[in-house]
N, C-alpha and C. Protein backbone atom coordinates (compact mmCIF):
# COMPACT_ATOMS: atom_id res chain seq x y z
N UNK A 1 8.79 -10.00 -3.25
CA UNK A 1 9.82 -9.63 -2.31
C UNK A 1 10.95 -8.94 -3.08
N UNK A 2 11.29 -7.59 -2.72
CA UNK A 2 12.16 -7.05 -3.10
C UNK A 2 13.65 -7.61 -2.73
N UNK A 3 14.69 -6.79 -3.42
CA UNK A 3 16.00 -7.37 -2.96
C UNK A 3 16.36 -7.10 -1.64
N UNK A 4 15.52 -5.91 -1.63
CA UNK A 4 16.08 -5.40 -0.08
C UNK A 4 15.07 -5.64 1.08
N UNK A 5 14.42 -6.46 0.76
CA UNK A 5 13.54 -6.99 1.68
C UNK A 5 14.06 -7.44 2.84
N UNK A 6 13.38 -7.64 4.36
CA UNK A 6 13.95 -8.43 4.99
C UNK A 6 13.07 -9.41 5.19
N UNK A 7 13.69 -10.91 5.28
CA UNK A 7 12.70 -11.84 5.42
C UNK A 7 12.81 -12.50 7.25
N UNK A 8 11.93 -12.28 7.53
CA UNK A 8 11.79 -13.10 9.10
C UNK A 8 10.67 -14.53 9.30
N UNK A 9 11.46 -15.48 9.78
CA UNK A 9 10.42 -16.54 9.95
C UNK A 9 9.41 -15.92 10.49
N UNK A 10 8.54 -16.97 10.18
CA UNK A 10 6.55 -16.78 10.69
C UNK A 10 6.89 -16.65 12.31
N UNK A 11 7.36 -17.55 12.92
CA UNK A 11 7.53 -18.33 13.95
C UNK A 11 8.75 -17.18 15.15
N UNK A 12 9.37 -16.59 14.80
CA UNK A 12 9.98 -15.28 14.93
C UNK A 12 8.90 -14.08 15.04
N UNK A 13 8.39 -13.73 14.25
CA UNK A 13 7.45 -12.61 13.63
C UNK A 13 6.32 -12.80 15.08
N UNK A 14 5.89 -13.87 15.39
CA UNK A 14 4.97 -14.36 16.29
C UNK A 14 5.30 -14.08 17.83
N UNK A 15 6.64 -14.49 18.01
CA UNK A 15 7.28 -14.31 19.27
C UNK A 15 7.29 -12.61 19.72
N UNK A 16 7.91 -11.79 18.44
CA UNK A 16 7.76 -10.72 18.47
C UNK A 16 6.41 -9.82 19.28
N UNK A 17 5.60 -10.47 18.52
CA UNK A 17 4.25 -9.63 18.61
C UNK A 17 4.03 -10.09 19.76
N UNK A 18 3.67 -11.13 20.34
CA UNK A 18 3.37 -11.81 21.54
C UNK A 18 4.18 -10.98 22.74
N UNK A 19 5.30 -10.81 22.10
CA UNK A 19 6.39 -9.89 23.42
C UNK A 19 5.66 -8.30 23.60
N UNK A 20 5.39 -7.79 22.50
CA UNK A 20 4.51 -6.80 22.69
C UNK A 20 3.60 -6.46 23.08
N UNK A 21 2.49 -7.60 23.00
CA UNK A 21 0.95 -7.49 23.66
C UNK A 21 1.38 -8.05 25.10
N UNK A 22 2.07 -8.73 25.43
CA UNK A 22 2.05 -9.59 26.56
C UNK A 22 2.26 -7.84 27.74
N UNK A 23 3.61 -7.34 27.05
CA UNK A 23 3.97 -6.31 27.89
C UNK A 23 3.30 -5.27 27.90
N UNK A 24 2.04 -4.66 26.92
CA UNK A 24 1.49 -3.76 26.90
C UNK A 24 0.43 -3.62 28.46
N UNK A 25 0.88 -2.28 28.76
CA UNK A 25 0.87 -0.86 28.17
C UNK A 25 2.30 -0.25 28.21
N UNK A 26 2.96 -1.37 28.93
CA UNK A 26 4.48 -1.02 28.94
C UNK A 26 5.00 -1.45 27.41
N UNK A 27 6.31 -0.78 27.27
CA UNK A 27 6.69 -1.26 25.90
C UNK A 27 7.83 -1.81 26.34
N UNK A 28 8.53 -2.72 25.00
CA UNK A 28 9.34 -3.68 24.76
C UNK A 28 10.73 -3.51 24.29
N UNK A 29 11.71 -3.69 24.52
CA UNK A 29 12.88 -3.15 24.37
C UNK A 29 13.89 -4.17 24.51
N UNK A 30 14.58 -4.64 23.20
CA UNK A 30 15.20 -6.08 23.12
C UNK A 30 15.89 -5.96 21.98
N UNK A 31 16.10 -7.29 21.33
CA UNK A 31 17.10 -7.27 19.93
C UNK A 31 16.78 -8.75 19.83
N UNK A 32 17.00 -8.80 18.19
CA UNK A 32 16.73 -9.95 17.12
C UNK A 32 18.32 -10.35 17.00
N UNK A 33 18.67 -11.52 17.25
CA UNK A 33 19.95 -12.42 17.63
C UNK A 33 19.89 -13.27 15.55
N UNK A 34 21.41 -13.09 15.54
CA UNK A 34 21.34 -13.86 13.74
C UNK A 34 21.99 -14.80 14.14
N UNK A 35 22.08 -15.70 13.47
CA UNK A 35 23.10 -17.28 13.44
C UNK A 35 23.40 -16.99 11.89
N UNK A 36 24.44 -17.27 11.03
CA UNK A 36 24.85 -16.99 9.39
C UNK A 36 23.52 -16.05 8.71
N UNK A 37 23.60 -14.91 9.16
CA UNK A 37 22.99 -13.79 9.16
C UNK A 37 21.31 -14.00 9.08
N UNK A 38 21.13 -14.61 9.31
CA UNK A 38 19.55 -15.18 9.77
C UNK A 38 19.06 -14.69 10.96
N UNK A 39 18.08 -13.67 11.04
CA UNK A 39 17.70 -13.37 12.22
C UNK A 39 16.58 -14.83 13.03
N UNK A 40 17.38 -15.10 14.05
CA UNK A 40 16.79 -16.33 15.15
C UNK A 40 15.93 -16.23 15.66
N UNK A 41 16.28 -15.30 16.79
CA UNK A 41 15.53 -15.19 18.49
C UNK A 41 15.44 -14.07 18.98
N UNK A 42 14.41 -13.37 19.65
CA UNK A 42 14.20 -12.57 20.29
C UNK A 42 14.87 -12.55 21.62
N UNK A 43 15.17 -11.57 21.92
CA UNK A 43 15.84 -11.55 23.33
C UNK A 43 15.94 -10.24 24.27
N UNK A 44 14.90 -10.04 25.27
CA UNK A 44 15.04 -8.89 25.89
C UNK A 44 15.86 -7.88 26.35
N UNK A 45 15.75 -6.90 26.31
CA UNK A 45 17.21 -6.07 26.54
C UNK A 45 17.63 -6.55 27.92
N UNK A 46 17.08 -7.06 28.98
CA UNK A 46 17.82 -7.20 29.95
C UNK A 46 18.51 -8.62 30.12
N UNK A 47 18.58 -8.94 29.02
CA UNK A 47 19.66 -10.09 28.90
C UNK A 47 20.59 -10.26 28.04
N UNK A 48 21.81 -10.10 28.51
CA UNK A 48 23.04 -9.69 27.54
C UNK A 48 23.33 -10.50 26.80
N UNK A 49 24.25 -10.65 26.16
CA UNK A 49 24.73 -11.55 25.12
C UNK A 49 25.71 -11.30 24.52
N UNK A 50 26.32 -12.44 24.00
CA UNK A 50 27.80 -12.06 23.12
C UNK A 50 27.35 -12.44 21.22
N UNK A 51 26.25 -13.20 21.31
CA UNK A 51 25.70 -13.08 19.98
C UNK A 51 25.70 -11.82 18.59
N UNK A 52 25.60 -12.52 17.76
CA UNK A 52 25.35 -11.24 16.78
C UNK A 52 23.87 -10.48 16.78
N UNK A 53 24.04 -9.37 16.99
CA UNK A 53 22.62 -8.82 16.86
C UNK A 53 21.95 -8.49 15.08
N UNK A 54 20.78 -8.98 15.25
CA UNK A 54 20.54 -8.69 13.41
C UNK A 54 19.74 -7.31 13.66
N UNK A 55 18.77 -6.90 14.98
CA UNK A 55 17.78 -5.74 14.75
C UNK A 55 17.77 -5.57 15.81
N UNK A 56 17.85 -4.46 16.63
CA UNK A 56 16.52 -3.93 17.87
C UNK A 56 15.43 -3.68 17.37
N UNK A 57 14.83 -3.64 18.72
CA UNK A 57 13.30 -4.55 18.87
C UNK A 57 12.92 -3.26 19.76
N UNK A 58 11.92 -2.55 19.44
CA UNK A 58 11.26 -1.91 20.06
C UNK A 58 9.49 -1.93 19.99
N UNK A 59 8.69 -1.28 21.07
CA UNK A 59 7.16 -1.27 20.73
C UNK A 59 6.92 0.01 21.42
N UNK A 60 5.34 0.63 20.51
CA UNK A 60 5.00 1.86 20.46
C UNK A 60 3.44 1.31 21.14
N UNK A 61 3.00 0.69 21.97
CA UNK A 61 2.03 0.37 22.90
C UNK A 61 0.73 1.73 22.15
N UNK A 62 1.12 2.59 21.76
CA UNK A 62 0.08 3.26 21.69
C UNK A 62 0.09 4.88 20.95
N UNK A 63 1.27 4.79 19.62
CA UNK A 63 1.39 5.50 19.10
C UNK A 63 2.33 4.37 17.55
N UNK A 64 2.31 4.80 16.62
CA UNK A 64 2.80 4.31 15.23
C UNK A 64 3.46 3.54 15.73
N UNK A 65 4.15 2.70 14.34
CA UNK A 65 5.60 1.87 14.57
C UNK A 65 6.29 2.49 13.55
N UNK A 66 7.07 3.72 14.21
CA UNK A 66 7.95 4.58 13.56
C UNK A 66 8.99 5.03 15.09
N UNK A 67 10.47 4.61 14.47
CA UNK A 67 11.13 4.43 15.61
C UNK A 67 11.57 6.14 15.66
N UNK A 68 11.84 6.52 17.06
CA UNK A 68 12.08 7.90 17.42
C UNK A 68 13.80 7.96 16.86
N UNK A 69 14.56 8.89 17.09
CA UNK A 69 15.82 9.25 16.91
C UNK A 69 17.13 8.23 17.45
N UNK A 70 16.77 7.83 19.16
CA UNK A 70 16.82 7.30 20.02
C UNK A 70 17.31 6.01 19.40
N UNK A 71 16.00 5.36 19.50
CA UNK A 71 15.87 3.97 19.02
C UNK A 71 16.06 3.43 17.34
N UNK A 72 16.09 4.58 16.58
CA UNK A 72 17.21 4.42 15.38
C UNK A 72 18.71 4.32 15.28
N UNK A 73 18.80 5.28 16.25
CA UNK A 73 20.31 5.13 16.37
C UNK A 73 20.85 4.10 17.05
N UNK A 74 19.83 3.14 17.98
CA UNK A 74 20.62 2.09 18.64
C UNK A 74 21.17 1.10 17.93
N UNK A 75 21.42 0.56 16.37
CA UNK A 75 21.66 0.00 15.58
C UNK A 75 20.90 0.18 14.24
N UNK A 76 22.08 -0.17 13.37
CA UNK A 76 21.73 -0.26 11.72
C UNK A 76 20.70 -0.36 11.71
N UNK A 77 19.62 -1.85 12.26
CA UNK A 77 18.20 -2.30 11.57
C UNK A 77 17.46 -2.07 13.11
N UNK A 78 16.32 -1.39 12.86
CA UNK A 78 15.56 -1.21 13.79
C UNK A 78 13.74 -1.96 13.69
N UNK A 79 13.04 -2.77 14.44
CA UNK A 79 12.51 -3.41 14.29
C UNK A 79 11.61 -2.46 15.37
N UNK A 80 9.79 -1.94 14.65
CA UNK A 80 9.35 -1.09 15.30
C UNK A 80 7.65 -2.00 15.86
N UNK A 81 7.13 -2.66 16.42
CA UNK A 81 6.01 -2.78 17.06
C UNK A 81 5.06 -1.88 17.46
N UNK A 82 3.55 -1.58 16.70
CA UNK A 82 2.93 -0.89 17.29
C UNK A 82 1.34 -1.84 17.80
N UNK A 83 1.01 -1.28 18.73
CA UNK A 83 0.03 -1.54 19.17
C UNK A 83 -1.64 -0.88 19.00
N UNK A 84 -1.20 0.06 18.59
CA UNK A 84 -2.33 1.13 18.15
C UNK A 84 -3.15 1.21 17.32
N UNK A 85 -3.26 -0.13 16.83
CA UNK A 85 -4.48 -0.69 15.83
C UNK A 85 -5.17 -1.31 15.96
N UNK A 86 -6.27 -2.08 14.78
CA UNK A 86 -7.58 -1.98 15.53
C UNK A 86 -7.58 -3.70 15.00
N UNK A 87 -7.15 -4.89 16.08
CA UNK A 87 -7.37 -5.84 15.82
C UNK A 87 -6.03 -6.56 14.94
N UNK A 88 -5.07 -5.42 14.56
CA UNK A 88 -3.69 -6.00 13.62
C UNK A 88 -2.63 -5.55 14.50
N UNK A 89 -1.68 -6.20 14.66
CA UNK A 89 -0.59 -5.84 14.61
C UNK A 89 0.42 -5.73 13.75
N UNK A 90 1.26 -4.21 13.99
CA UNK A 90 1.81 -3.72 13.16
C UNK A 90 3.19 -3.91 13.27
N UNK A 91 4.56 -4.21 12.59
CA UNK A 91 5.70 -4.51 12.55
C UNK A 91 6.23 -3.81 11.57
N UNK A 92 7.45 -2.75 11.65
CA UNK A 92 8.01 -2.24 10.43
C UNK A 92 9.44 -2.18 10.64
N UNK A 93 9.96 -2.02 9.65
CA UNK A 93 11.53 -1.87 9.85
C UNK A 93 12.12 -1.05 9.34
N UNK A 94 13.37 -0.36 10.25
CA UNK A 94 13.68 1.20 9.49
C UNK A 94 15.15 0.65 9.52
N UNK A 95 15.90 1.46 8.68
CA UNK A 95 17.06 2.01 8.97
C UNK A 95 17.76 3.38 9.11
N UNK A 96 18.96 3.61 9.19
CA UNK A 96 19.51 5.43 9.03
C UNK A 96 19.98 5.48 7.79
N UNK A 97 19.33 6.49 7.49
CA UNK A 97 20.41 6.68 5.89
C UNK A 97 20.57 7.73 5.76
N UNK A 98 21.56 8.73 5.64
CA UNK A 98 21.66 9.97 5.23
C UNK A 98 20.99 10.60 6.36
N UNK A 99 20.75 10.15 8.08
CA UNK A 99 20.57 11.10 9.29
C UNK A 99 18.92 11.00 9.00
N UNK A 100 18.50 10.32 7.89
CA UNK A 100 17.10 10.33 8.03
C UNK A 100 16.70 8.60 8.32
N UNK A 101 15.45 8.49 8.74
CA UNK A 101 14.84 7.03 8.72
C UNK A 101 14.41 6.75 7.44
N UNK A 102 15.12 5.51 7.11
CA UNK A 102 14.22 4.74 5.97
C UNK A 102 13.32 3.31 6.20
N UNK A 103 12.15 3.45 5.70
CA UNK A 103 11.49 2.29 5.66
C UNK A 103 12.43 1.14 5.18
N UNK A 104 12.22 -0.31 5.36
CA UNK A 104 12.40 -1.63 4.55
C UNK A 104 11.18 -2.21 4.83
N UNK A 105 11.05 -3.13 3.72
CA UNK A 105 9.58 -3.74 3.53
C UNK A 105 10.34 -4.99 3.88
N UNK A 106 8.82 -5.74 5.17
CA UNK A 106 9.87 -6.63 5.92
C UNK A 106 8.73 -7.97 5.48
N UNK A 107 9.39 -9.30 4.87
CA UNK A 107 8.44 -10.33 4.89
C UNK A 107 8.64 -11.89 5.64
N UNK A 108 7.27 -12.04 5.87
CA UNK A 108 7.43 -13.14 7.22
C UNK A 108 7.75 -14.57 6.16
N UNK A 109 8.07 -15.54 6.43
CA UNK A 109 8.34 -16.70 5.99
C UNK A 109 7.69 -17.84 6.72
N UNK A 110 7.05 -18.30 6.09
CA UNK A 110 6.52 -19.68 6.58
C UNK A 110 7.85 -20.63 7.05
């Protein structure tokens, strides 16, 4: 694990994906909630909150998990779901840097 890794519980990581297949062929559109900068809970965009947000949460039902312009810009850490593989699901995380997307290498935690 790098320094700049992000680490997400197993148990998080799970909820995620589950929110994605459950909703497919529609996609998913939400945000990762932190408590002392710990990303928590998933939480759909149509439920507001006064919480800290750690990531949006998006899914690509049927193209990469590479977030569009859009959904980069909706916050710092962007959390990308794809569906378009064969038996895996895919989870990546970008940020903006310099008007471009950057990868972070994201690891799950037991």
């Amino acid at each position: 694990m790098t320094a700049s890794s992000l680490v997400i519980d197993r148990r998080l990581a799970i909820q995620l994906l589950h929110a994605a297949q459950v909703a497919a062929p529609a996609a998913i559109e939400g945000v990762v909630l932190e408590e002392g900068g710990e990303p928590t809970r998933y939480l759909p965009r149509a439920g507001l909150t006064q919480q800290a947000v750690w990531a949006s949460v998006f899914s690509n039902p049927e193209s990469a998990a590479v977030p569009d312009a859009i959904q980069l810009a909706s916050h710092p850490l962007t959390l990308m779901i794809s569906l378009n593989t064969k038996g895996v699901l895919e989870m990546r995380a970008w940020v903006q840097q310099n008007g471009a997307p950057l990868e972070r290498a994201v690891s799950i935690r037991d």
